[in-house]
C-alpha atoms as a PDB file:
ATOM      1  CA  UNK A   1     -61.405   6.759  66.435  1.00  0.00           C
ATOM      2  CA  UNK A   2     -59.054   4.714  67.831  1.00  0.00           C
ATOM      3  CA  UNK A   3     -56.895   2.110  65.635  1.00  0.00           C
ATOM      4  CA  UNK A   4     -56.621  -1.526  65.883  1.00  0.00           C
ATOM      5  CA  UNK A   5     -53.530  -2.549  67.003  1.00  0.00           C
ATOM      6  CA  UNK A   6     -51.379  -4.417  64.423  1.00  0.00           C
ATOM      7  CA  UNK A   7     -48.860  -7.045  64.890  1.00  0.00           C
ATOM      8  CA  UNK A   8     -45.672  -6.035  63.505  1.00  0.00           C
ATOM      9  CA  UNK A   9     -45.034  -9.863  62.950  1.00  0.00           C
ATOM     10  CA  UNK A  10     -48.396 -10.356  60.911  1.00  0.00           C
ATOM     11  CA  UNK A  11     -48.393  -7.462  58.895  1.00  0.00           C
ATOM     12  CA  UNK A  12     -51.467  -5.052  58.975  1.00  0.00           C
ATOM     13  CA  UNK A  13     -53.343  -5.505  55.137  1.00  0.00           C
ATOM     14  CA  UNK A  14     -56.667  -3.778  56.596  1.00  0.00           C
ATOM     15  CA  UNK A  15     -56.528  -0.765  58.800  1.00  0.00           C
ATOM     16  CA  UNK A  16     -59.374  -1.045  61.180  1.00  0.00           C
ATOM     17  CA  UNK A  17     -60.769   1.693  63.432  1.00  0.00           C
ATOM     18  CA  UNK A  18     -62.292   0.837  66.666  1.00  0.00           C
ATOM     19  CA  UNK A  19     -66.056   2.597  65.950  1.00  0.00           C
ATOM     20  CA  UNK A  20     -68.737   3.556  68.255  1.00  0.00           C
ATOM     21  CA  UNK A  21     -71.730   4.141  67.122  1.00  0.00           C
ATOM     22  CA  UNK A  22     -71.100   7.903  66.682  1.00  0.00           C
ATOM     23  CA  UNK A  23     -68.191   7.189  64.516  1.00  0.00           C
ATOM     24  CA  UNK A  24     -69.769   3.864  62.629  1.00  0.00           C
ATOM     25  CA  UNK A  25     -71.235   4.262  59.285  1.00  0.00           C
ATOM     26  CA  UNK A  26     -75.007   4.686  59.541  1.00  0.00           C
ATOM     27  CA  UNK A  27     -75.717   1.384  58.335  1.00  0.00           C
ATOM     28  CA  UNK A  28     -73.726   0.020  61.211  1.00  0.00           C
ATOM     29  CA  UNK A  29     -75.245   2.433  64.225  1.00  0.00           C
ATOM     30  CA  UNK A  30     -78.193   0.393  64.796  1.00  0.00           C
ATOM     31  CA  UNK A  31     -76.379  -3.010  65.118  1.00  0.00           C
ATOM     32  CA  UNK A  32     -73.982  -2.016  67.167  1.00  0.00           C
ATOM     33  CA  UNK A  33     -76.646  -0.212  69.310  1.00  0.00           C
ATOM     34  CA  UNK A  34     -78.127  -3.343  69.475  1.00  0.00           C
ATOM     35  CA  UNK A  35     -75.295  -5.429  70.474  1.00  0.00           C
ATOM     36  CA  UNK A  36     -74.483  -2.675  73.304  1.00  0.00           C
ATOM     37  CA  UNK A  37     -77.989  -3.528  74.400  1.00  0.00           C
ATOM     38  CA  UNK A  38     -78.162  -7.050  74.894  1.00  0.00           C
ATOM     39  CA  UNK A  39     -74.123  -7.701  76.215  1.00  0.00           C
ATOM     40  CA  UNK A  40     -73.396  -4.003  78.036  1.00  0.00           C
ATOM     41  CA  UNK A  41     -70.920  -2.747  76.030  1.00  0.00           C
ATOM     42  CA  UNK A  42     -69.463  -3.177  72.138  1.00  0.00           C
ATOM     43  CA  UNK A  43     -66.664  -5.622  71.962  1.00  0.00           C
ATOM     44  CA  UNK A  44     -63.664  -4.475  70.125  1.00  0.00           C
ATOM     45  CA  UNK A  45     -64.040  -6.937  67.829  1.00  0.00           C
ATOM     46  CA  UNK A  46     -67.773  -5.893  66.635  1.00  0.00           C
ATOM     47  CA  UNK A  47     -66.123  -1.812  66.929  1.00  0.00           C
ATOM     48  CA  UNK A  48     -63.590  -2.741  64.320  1.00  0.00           C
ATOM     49  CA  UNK A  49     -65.919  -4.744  61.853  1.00  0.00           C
ATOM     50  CA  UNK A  50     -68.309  -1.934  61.806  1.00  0.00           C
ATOM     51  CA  UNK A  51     -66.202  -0.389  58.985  1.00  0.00           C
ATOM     52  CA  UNK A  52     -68.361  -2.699  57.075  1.00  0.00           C
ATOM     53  CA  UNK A  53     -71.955  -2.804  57.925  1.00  0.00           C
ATOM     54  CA  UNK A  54     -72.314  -5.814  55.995  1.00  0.00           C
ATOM     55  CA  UNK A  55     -69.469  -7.439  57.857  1.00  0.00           C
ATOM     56  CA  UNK A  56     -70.809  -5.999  61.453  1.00  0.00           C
ATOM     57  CA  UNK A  57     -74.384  -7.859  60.643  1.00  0.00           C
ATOM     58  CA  UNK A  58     -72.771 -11.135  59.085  1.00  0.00           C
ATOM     59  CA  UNK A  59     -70.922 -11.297  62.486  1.00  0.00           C
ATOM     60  CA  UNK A  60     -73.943 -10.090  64.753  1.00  0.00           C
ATOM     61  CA  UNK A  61     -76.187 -12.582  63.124  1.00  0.00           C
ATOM     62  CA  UNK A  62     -73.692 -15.417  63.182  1.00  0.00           C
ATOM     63  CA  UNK A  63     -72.799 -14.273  67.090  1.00  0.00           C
ATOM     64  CA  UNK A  64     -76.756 -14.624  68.032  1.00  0.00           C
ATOM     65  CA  UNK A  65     -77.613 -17.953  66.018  1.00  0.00           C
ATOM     66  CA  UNK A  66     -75.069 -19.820  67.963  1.00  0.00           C
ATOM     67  CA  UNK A  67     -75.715 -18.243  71.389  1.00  0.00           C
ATOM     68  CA  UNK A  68     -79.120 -19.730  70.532  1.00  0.00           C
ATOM     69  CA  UNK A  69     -78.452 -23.470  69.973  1.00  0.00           C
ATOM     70  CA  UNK A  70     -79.061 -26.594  72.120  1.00  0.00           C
ATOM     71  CA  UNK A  71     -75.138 -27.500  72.380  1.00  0.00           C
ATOM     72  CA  UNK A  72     -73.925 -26.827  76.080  1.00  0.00           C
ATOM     73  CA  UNK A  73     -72.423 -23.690  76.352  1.00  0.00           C
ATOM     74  CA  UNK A  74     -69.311 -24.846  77.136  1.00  0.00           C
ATOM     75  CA  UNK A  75     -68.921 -27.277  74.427  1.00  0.00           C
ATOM     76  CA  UNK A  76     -69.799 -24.330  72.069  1.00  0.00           C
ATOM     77  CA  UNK A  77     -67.013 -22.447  73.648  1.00  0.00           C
ATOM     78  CA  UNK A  78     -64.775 -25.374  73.189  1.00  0.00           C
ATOM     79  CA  UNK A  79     -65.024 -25.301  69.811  1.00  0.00           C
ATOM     80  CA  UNK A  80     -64.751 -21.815  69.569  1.00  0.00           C
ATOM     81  CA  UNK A  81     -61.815 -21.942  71.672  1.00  0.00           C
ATOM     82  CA  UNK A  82     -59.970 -24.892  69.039  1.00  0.00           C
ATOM     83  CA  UNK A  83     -60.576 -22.961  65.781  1.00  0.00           C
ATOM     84  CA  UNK A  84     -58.921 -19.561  67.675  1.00  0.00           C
ATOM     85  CA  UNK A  85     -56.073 -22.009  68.149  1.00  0.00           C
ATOM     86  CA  UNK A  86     -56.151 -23.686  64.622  1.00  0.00           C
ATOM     87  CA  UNK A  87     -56.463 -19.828  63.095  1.00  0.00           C
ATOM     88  CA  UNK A  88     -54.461 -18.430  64.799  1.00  0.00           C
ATOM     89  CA  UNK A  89     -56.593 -15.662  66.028  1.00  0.00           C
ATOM     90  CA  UNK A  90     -55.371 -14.181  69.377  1.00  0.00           C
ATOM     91  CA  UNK A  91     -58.877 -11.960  69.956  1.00  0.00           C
ATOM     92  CA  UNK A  92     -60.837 -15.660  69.700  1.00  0.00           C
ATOM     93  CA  UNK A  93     -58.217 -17.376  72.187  1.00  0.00           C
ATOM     94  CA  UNK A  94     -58.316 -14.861  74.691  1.00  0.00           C
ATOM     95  CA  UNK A  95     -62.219 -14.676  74.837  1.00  0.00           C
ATOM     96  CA  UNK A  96     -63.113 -18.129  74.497  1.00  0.00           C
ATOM     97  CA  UNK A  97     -60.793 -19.017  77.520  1.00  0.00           C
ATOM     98  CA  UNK A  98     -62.526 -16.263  79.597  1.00  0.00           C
ATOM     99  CA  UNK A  99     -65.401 -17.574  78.687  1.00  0.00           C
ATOM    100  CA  UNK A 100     -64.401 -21.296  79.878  1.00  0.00           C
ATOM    101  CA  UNK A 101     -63.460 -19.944  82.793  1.00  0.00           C
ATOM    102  CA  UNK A 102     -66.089 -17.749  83.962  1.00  0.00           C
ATOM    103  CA  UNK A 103     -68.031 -21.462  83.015  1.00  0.00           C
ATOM    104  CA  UNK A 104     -66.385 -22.954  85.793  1.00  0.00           C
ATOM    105  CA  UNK A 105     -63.902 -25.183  82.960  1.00  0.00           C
ATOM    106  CA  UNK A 106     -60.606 -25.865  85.281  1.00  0.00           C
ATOM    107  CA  UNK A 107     -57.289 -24.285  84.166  1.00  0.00           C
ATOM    108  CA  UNK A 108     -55.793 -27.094  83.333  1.00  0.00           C
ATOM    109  CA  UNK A 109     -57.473 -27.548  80.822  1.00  0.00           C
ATOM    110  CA  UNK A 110     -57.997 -24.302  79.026  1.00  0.00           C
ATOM    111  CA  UNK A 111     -53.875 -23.996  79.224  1.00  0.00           C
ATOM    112  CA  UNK A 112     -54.116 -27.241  77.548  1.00  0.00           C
ATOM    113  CA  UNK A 113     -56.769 -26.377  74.561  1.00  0.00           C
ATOM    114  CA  UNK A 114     -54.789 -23.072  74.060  1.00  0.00           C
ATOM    115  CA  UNK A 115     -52.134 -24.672  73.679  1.00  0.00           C
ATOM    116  CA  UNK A 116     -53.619 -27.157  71.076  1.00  0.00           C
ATOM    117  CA  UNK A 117     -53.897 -30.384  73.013  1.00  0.00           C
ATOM    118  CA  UNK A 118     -57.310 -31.640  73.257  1.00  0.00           C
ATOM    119  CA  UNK A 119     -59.387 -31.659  76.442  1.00  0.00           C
ATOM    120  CA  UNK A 120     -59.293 -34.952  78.794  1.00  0.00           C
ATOM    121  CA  UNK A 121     -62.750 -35.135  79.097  1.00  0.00           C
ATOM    122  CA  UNK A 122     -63.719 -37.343  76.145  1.00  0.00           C
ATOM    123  CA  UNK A 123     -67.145 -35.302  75.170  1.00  0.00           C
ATOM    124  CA  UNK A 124     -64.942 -31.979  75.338  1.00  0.00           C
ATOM    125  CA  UNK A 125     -61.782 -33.680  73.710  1.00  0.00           C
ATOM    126  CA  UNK A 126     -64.803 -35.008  70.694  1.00  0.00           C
ATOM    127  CA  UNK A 127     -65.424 -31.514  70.076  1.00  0.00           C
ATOM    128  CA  UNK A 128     -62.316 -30.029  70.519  1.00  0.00           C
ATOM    129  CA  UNK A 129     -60.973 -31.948  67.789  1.00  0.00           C
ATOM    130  CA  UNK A 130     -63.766 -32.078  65.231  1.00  0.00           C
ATOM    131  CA  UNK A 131     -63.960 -27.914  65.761  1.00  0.00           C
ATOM    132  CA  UNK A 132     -60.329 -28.102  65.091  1.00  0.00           C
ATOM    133  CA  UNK A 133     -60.617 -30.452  62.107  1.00  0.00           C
ATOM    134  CA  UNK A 134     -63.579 -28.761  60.139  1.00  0.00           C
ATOM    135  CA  UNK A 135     -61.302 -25.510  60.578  1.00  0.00           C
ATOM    136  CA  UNK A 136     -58.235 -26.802  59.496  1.00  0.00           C
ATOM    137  CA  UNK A 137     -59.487 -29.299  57.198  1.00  0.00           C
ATOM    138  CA  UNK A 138     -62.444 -26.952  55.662  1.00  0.00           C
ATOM    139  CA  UNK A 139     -65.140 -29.398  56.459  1.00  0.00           C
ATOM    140  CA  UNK A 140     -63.235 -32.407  55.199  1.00  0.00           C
ATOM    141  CA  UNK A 141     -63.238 -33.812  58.742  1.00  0.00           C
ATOM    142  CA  UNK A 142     -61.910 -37.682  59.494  1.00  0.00           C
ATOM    143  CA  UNK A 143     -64.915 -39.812  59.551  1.00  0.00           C
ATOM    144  CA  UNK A 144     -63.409 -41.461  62.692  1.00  0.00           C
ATOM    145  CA  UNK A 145     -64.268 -38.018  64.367  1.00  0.00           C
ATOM    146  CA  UNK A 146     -67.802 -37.718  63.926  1.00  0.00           C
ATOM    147  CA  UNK A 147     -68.408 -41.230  64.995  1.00  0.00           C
ATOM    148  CA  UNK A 148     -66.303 -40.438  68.019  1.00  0.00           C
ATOM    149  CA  UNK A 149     -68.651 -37.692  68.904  1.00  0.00           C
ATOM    150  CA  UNK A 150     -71.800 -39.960  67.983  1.00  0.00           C
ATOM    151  CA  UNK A 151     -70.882 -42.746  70.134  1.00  0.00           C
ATOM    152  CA  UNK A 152     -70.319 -40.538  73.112  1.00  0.00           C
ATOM    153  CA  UNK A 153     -73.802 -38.749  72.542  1.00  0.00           C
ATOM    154  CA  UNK A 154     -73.635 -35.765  69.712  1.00  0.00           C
ATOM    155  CA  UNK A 155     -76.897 -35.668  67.915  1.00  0.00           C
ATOM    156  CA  UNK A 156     -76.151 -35.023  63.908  1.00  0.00           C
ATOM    157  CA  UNK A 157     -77.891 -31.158  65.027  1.00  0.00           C
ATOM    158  CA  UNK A 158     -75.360 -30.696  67.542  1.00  0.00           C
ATOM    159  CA  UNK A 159     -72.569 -31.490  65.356  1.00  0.00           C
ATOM    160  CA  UNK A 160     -74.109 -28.962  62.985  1.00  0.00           C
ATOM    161  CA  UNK A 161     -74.003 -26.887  65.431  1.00  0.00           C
ATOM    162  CA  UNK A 162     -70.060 -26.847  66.269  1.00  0.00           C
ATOM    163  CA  UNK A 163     -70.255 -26.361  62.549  1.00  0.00           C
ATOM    164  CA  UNK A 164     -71.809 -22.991  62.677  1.00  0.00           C
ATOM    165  CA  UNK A 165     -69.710 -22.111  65.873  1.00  0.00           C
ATOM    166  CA  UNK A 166     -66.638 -22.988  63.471  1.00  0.00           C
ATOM    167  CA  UNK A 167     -67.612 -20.453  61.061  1.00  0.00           C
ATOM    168  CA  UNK A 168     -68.418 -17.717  63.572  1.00  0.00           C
ATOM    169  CA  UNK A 169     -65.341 -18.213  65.491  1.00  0.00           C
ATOM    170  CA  UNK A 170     -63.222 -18.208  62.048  1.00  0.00           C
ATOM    171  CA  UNK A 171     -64.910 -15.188  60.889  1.00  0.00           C
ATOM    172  CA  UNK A 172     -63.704 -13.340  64.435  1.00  0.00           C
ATOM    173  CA  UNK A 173     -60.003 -14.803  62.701  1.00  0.00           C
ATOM    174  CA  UNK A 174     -60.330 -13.533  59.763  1.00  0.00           C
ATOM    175  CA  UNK A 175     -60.945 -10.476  61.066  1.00  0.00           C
ATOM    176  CA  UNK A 176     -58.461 -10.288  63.847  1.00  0.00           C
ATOM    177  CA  UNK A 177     -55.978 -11.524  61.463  1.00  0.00           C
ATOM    178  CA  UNK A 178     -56.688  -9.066  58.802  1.00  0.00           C
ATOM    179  CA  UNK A 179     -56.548  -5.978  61.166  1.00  0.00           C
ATOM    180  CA  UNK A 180     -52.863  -7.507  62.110  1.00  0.00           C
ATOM    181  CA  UNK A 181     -54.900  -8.054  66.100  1.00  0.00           C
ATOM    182  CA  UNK A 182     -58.136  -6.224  66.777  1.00  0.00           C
ATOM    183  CA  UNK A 183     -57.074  -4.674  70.716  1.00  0.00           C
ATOM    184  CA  UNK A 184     -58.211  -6.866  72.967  1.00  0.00           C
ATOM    185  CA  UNK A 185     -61.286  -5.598  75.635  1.00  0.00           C
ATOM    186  CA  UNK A 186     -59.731  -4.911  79.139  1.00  0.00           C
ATOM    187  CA  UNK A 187     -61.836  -8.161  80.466  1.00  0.00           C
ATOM    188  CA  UNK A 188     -60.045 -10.262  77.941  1.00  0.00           C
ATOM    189  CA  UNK A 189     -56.062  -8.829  78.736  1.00  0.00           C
ATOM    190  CA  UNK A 190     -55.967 -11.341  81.574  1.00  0.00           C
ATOM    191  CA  UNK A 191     -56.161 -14.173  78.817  1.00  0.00           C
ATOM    192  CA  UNK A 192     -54.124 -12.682  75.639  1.00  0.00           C
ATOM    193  CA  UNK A 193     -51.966 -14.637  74.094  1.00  0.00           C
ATOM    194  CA  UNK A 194     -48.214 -14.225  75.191  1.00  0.00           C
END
């Protein structure tokens, strides 16, 4: 088993091994089989929360419910993108931008969102902030927000929506954070935080 790597600056409360599903508890083996199945390979992420097959399944079924919504991919990986940011959580930065990317979102502007400025475009810049809000405010988002992302087209399910990606992308934070930075997959190096 491999360790996570911790950040000296963070501290390392959790020591997290990087499982496969050899190594995993038995619980675990079939979810992570499954996840192996449908994206190719296990992310380091989901081979670190495997410690915890209850963990491993909160995270698998949060990761499939929002893959399975109606809000655009990329404004799903917007928000995903602003709660990594407002969290902290270097794993969530680094694949959220890749993910942008490989969507065809320009540079620009994923430098800017990691960086915690919101988008330009007004629909991405609506969720952008309301992702960031709900995660730093716990919910208690600025009613000015929400109307901001009504008027410019968000249906009350889609807002529900960056809701649920808010709690998927903060539980990837909590556990990044708690393993002091899970190692990030070769595909996401290109986009770690420095």
């Amino acid at each position: 088993m491999i360790p996570a790597t911790p950040d000296a600056t963070k501290g390392n409360t959790v020591q997290l091994q990087l499982h496969t599903p050899e190594t995993a508890p038995e619980r675990s083996r079939p979810i992570l089989d499954g996840i192996a199945s449908e994206v190719g390979f296990i992310p380091n992420l989901a081979a670190a929360a495997a410690e915890s097959p209850v963990l491993l399944a909160a995270f698998d079924g949060l990761r499939r419910a929002v893959a399975t919504g109606e809000l655009d991919p990329v404004h799903r990986e917007v928000a995903g993108l602003a709660v990594g940011v407002a969290v902290d959580n270097a794993y969530g930065i680094a694949f959220h931008s890749t993910v942008l990317a490989n969507l065809g979102v320009d540079e620009s502007a994923i430098e800017r969102m990691r960086a915690g400025r919101s988008p330009v475009d007004p629909r991405c810049g609506a969720v952008y902030d309301t992702a960031r809000a709900v995660a730093i405010d716990r919910g208690k988002v600025d009613p000015a927000l929400i109307e901001r992302a009504t008027a410019l087209g968000f249906t009350d399910s889609q807002l529900l929506e960056i809701v649920a990606e808010c709690a998927f992308a903060s539980l990837v934070g909590l556990i990044d954070n708690l393993a002091g930075r899970v190692e990030l997959d070769p595909f996401l190096a290109p986009r770690a935080v420095t």
